[in-house]
Every structure is written in C-alpha cells, then in structure tokens.
N, C-alpha and C. Protein backbone atom coordinates (compact mmCIF):
# COMPACT_ATOMS: atom_id res chain seq x y z
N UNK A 1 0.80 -1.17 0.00
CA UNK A 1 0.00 0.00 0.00
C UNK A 1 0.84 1.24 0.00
N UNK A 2 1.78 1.08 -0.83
CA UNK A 2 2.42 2.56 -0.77
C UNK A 2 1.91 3.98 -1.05
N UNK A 3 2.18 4.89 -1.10
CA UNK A 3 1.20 5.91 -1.79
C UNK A 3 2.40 7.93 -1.07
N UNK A 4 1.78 8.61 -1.93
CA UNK A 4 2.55 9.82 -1.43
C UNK A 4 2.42 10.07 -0.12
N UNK A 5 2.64 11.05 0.56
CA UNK A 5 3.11 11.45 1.92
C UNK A 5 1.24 12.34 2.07
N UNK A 6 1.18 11.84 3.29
CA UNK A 6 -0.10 12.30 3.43
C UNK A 6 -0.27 13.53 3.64
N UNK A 7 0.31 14.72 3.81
CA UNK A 7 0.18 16.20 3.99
C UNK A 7 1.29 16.70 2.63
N UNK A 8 0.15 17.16 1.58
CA UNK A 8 0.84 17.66 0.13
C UNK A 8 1.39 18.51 0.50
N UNK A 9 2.43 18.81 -0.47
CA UNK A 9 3.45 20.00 -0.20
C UNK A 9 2.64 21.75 -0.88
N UNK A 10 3.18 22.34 -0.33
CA UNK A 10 2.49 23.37 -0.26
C UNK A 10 2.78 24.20 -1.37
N UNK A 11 1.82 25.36 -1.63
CA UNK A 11 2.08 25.50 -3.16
C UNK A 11 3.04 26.40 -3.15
N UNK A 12 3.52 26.97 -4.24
CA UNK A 12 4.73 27.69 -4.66
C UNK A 12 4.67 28.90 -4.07
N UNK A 13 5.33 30.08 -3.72
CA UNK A 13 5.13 31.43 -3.03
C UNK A 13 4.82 32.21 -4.12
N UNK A 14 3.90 33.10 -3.99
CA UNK A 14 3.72 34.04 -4.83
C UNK A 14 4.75 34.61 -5.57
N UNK A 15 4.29 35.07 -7.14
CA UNK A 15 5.51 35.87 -7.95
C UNK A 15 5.64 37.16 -7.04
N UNK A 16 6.17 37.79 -6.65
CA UNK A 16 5.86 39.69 -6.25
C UNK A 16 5.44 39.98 -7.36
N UNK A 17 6.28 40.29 -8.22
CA UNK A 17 6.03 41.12 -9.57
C UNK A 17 4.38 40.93 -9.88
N UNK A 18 3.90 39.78 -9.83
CA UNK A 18 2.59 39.48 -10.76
C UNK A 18 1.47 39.47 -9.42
N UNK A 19 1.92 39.81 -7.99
CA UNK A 19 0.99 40.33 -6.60
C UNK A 19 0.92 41.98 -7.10
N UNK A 20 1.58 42.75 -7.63
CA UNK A 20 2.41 44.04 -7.52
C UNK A 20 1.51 44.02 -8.53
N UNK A 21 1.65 43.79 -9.69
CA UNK A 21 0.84 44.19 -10.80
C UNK A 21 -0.85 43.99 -10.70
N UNK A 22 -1.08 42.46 -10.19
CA UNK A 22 -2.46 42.72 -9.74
C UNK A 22 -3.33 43.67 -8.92
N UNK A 23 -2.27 43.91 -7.66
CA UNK A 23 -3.07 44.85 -6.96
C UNK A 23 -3.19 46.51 -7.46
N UNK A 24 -1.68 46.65 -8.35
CA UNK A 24 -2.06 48.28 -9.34
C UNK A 24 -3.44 48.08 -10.32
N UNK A 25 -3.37 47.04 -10.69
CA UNK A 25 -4.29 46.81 -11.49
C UNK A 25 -5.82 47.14 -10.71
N UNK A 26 -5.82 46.04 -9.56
CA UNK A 26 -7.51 46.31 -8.97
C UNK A 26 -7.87 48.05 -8.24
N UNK A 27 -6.56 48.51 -8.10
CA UNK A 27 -6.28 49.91 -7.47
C UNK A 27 -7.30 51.01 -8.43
N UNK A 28 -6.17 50.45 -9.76
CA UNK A 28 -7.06 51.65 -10.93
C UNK A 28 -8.28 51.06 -11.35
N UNK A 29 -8.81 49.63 -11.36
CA UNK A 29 -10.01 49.99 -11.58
C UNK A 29 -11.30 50.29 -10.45
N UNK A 30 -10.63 50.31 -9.40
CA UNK A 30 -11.69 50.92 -8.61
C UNK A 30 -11.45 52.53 -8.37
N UNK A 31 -10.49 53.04 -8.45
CA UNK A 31 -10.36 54.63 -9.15
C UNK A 31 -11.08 54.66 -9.77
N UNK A 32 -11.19 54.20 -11.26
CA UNK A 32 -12.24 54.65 -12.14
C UNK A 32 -13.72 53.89 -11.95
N UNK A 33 -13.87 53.05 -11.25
CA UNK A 33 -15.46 52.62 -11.29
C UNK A 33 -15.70 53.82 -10.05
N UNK A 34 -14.94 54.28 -9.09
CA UNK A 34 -15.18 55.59 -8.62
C UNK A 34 -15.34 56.59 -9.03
N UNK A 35 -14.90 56.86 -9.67
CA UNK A 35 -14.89 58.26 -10.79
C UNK A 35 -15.70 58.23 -11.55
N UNK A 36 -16.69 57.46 -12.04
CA UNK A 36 -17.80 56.93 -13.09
C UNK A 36 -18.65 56.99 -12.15
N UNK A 37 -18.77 56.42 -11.22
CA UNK A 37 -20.03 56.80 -9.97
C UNK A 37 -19.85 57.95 -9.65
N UNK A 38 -19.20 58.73 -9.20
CA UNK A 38 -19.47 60.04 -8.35
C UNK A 38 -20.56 60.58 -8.28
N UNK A 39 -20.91 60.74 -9.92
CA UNK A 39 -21.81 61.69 -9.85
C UNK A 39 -23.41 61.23 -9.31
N UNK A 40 -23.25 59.77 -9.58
CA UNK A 40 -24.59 59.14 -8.57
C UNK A 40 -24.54 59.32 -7.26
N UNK A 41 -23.45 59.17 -6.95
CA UNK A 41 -23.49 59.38 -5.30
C UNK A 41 -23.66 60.29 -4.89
N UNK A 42 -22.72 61.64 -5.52
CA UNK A 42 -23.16 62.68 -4.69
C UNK A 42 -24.58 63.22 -5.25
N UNK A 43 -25.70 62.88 -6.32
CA UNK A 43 -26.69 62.99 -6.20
C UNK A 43 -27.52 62.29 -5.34
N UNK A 44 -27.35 60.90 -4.84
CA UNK A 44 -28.29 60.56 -3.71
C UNK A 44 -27.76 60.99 -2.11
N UNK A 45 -26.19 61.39 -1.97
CA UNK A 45 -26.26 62.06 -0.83
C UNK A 45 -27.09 63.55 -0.90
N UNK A 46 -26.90 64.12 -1.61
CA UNK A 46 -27.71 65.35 -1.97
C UNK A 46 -29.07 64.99 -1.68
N UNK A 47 -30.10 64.29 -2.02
CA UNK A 47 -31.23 63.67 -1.89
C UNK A 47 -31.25 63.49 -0.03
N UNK A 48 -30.49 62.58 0.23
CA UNK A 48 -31.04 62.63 1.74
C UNK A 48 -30.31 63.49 2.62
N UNK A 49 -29.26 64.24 2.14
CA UNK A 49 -29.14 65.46 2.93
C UNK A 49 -30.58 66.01 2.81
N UNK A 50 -31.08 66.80 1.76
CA UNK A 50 -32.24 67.49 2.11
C UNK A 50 -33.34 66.66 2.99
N UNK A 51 -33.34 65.55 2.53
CA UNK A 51 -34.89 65.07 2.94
C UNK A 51 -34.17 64.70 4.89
N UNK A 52 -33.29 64.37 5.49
CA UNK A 52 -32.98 63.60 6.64
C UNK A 52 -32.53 64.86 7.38
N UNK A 53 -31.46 65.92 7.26
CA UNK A 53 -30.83 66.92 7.50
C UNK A 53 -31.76 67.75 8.49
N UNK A 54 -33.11 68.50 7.91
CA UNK A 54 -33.60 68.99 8.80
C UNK A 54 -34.06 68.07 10.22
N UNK A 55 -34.34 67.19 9.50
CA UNK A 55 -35.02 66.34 11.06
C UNK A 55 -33.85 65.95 11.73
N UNK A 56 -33.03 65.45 11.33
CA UNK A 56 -31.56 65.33 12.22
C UNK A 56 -31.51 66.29 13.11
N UNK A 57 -31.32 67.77 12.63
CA UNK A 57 -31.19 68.99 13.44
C UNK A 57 -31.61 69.25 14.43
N UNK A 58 -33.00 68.63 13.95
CA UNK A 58 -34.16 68.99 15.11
C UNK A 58 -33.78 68.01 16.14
N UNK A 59 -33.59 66.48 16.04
CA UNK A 59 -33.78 65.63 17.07
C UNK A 59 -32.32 65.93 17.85
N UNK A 60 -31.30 66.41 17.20
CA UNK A 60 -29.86 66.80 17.71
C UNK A 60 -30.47 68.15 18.93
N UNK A 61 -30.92 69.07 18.37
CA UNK A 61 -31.63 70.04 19.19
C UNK A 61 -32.18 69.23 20.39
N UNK A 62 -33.33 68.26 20.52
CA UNK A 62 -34.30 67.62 21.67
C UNK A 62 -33.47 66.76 22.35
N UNK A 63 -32.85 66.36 21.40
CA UNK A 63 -31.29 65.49 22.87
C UNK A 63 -30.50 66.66 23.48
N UNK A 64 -30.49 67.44 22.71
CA UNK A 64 -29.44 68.58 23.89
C UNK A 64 -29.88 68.97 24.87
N UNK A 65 -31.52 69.32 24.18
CA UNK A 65 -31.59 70.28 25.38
C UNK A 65 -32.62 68.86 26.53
N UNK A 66 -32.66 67.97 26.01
CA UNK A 66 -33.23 66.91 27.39
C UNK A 66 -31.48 66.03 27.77
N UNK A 67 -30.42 66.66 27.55
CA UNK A 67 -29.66 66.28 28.27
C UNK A 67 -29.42 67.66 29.20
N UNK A 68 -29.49 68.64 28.95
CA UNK A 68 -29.48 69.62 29.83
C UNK A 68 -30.26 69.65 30.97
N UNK A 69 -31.72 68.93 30.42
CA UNK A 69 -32.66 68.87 31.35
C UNK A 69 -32.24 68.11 32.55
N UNK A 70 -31.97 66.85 32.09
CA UNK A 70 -31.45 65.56 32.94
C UNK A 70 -30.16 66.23 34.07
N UNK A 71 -29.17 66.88 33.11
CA UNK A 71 -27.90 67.45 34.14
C UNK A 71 -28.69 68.34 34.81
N UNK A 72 -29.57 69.58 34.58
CA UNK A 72 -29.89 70.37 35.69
C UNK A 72 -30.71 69.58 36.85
N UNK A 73 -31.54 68.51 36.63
CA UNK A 73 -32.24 67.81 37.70
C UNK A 73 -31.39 66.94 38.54
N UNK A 74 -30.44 66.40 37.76
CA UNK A 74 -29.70 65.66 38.58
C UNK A 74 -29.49 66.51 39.70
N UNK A 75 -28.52 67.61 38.97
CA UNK A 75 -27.82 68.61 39.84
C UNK A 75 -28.49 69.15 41.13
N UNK A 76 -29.92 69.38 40.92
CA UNK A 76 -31.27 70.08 41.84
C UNK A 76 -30.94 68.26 43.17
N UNK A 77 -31.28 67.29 42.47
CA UNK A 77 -31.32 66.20 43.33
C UNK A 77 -30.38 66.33 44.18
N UNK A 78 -29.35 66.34 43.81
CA UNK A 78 -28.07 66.20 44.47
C UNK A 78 -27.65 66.86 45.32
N UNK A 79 -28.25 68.34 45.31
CA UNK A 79 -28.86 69.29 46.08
C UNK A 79 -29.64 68.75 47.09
N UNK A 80 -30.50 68.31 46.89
CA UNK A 80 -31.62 68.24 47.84
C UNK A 80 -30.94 67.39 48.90
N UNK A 81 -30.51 66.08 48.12
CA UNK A 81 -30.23 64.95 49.14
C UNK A 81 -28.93 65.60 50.00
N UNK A 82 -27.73 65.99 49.28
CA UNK A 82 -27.20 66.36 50.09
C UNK A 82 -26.35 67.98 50.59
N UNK A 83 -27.51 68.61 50.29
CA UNK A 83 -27.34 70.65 50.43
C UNK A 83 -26.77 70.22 51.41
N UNK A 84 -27.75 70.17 52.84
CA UNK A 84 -27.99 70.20 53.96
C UNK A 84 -26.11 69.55 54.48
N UNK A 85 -26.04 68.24 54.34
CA UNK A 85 -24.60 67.80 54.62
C UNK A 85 -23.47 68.86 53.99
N UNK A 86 -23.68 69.47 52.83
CA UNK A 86 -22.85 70.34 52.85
C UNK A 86 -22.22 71.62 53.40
N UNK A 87 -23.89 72.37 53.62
CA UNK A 87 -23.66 72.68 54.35
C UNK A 87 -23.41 72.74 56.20
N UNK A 88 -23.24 71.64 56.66
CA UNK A 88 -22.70 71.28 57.65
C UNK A 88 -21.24 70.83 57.92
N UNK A 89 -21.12 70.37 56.82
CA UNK A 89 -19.58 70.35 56.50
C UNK A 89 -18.58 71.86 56.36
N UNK A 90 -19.37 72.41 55.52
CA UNK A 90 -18.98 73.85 55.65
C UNK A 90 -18.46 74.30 56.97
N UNK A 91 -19.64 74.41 57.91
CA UNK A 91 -19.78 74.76 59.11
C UNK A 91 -18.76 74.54 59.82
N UNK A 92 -18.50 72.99 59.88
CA UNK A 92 -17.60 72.41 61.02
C UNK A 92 -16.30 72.84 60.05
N UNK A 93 -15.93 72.69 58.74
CA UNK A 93 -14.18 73.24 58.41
C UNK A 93 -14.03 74.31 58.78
N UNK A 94 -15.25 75.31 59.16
CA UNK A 94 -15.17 76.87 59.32
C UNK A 94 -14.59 76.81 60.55
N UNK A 95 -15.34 75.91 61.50
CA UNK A 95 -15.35 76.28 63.15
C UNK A 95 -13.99 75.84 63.49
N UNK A 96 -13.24 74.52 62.61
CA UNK A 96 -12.20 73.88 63.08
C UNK A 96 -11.23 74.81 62.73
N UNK A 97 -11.11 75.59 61.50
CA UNK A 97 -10.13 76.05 61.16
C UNK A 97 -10.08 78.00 62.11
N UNK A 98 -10.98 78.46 62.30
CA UNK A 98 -11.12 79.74 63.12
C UNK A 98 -12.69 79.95 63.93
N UNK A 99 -12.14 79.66 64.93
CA UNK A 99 -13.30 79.58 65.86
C UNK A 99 -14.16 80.56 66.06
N UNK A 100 -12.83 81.46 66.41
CA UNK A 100 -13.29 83.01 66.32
C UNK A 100 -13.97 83.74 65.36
N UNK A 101 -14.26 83.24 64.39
CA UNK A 101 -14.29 83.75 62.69
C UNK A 101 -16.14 83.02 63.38
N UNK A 102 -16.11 81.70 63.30
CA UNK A 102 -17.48 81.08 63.13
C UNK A 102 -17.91 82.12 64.66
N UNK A 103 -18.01 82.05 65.89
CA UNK A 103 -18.50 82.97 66.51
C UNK A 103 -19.44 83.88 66.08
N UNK A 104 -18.29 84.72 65.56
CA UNK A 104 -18.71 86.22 64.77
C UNK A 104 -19.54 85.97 63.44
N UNK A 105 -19.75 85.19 62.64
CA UNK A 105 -20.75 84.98 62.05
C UNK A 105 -21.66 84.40 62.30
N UNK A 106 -21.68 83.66 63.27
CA UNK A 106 -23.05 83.42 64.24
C UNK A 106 -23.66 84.45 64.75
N UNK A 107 -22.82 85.15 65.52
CA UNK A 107 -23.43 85.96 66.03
C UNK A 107 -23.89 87.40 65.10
N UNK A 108 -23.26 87.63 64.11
CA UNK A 108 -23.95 88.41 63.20
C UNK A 108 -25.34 87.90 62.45
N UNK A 109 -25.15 86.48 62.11
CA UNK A 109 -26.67 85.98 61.95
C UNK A 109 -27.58 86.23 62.54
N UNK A 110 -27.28 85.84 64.07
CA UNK A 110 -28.69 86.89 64.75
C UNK A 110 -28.82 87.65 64.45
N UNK A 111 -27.87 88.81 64.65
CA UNK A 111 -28.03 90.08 64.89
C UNK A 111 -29.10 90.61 63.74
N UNK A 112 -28.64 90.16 62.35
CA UNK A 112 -29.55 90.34 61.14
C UNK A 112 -31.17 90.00 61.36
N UNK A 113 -30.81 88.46 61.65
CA UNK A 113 -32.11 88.05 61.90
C UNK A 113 -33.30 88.76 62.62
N UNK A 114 -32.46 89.49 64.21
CA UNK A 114 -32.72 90.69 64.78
C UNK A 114 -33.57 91.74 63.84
N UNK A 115 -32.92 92.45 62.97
CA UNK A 115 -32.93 93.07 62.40
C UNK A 115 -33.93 93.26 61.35
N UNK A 116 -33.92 92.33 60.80
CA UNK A 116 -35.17 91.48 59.92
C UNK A 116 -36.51 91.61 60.41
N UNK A 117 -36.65 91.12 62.04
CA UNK A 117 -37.75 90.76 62.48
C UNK A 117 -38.46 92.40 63.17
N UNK A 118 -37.15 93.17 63.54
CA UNK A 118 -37.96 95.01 63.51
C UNK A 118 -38.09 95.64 62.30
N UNK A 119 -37.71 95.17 61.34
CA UNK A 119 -37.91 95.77 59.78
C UNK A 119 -38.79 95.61 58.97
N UNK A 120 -39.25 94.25 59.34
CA UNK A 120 -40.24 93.45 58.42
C UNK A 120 -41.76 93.14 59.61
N UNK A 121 -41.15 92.98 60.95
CA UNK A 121 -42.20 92.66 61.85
C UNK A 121 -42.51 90.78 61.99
N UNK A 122 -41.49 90.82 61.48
CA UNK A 122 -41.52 88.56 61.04
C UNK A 122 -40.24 88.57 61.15
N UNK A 123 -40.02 87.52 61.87
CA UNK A 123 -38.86 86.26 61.61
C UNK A 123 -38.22 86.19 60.48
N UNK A 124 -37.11 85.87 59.62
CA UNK A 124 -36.44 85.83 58.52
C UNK A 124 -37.66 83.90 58.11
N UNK A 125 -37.48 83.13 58.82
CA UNK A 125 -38.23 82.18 58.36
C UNK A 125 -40.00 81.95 58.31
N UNK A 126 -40.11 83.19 58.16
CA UNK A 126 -42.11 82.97 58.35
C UNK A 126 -41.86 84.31 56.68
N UNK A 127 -41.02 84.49 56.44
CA UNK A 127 -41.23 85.95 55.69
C UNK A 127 -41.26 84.82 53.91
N UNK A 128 -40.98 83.81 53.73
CA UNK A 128 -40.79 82.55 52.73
C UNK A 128 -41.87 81.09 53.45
N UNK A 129 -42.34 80.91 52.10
CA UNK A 129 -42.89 79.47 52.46
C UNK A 129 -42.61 78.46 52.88
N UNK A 130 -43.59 78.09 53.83
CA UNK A 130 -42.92 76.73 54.56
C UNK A 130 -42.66 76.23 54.28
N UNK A 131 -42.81 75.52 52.71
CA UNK A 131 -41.70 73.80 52.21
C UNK A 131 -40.46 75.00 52.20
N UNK A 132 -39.88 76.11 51.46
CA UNK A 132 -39.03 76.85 51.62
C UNK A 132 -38.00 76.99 52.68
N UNK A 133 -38.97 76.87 53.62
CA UNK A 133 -37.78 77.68 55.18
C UNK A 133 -37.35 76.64 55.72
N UNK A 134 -38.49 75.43 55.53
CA UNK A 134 -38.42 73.75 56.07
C UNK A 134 -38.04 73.07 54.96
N UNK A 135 -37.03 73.23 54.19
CA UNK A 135 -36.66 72.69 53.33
C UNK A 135 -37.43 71.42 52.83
N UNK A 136 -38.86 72.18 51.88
CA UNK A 136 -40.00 70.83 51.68
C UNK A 136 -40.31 69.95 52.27
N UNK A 137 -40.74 70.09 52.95
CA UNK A 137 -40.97 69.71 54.57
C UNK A 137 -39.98 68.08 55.15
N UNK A 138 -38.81 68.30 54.70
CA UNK A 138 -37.61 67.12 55.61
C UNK A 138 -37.64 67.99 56.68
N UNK A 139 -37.23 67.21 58.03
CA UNK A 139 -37.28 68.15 59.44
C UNK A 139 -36.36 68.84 59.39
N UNK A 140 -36.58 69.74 60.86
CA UNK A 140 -35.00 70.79 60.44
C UNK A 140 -33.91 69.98 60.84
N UNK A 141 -32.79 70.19 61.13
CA UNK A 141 -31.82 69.77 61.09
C UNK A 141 -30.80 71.23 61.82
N UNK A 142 -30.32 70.66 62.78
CA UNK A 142 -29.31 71.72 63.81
C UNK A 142 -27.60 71.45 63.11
N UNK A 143 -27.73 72.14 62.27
CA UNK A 143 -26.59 72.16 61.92
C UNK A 143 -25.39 72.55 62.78
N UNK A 144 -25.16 72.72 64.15
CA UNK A 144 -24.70 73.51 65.28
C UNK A 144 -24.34 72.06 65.99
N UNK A 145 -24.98 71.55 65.89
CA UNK A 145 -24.82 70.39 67.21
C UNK A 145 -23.68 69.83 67.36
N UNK A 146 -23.25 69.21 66.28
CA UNK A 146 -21.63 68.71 66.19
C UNK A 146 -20.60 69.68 66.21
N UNK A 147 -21.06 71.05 66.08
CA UNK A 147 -19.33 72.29 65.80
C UNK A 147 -19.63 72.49 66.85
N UNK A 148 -20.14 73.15 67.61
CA UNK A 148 -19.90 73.65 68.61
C UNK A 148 -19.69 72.67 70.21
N UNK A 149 -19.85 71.19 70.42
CA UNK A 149 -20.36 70.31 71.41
C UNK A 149 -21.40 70.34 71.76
N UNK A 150 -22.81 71.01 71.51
CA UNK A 150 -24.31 71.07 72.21
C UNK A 150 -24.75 70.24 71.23
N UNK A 151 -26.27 70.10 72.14
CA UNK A 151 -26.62 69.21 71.09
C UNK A 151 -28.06 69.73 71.11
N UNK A 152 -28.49 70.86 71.18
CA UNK A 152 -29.24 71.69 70.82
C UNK A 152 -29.61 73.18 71.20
C-alpha cells in the first residue's frame, strides 16, 4: 500500500512582480469605477441630505436640550439629598479652622435676623414658604450640634 506522503506539499510562493501588478491593477479599476459613480453618489447624498438633514437637526436640538434637562435635575437632586450635609460640613471646616471667625458669624446671623424681624415685623423664616424655610418639609436639622459640642 504505498502511496505519497499524506500532507501535500504546499504551493509555490507568490511571484511579487505578478501580486504588484495585480493589486495596481484592482487599485485603478476601482479609481475609475469611482470616478464613473461620483456623480450618482453625490446625487443621492444630496437627496437625503435634504430630505434627513432637517429632522436630524431637530432631534440633535431635543437630545441637547433633554440632556441639559437631565444634568440640571440631577444637579437640583443632588442638592436636595445632600445641600444640607454640605452645608454642615462647611460649618464644622469653618469652626475647626477659626473659631473666632465662626463665633462672629453666628453671632452676626442673629443680629440680622434681629434686624429682619424690627424691619419686616416677622422672623427671617415665616417671611418665605414653609416647604421653603423647612426645606419641603424634611425636618429641620441643627446644623450647630456637632461644631460647637451642644446638642441643641
């Protein structure tokens, strides 16, 4: 049972010269089957530029401005959930870093507040609506309790 070698030998390596010439060859004729089309193409891009173009614009317009929407609400949320911690954080870097400093703007807060309430005849918090002054009605919150040691 003799017979050739069971894995044929592999075929010859390409000419270069006749790879080189084929591919100049398929080069220029798709240059020119390009150049022979053009003018179809850029008549059907022309075609759905007009007809797609305006409505593109428009829906490019309604994503912008409902991504604007989305970032300003986020932003409002982010607010809400955590104003309040910020500003308490505020508070306490103020108090840690000049004690004396937070004091005196405490105590000028009254004093305004004072001031407010012979000017106006109200409280600074009755002069704005209650979800307003009660921050939509979450309870208040003593932002004081932790800077200063009291706890109310």
């Amino acid at each position: 049972m003799g017979g050739g070698p069971s894995i044929p030998a592999p075929p010859p390596p390409p000419d270069p010269m006749r790879a080189a010439e084929a591919n100049a060859l398929f080069y220029k004729s798709s240059l020119q089957t390009y150049l022979e089309r053009q003018p179809d193409m850029v008549r059907v891009d022309d075609e759905l530029r007009r007809k797609y173009l305006p409505r593109q614009r428009a829906l490019e317009a309604d994503l912008a401005a409902l991504d604007s929407r989305r970032f300003a609400e986020a932003g409002l949320q982010t607010e809400r959930e955590l104003g309040p911690q910020r500003s308490l954080e505020t508070m306490r870097r103020q108090y840690e870093l000049n004690p004396q400093a937070f004091a005196l703007n405490r105590a000028m807060g009254d004093q305004l507040s004072r001031q407010f309430g012979l000017l106006y005849g109200a409280a600074p918090g009755q002069s704005v609506p209650g979800n307003v002054a009660m921050n939509a009605g979450l309870p208040p919150t003593n932002y004081l309790a932790g800077a200063t040691g009291r706890t109310g």
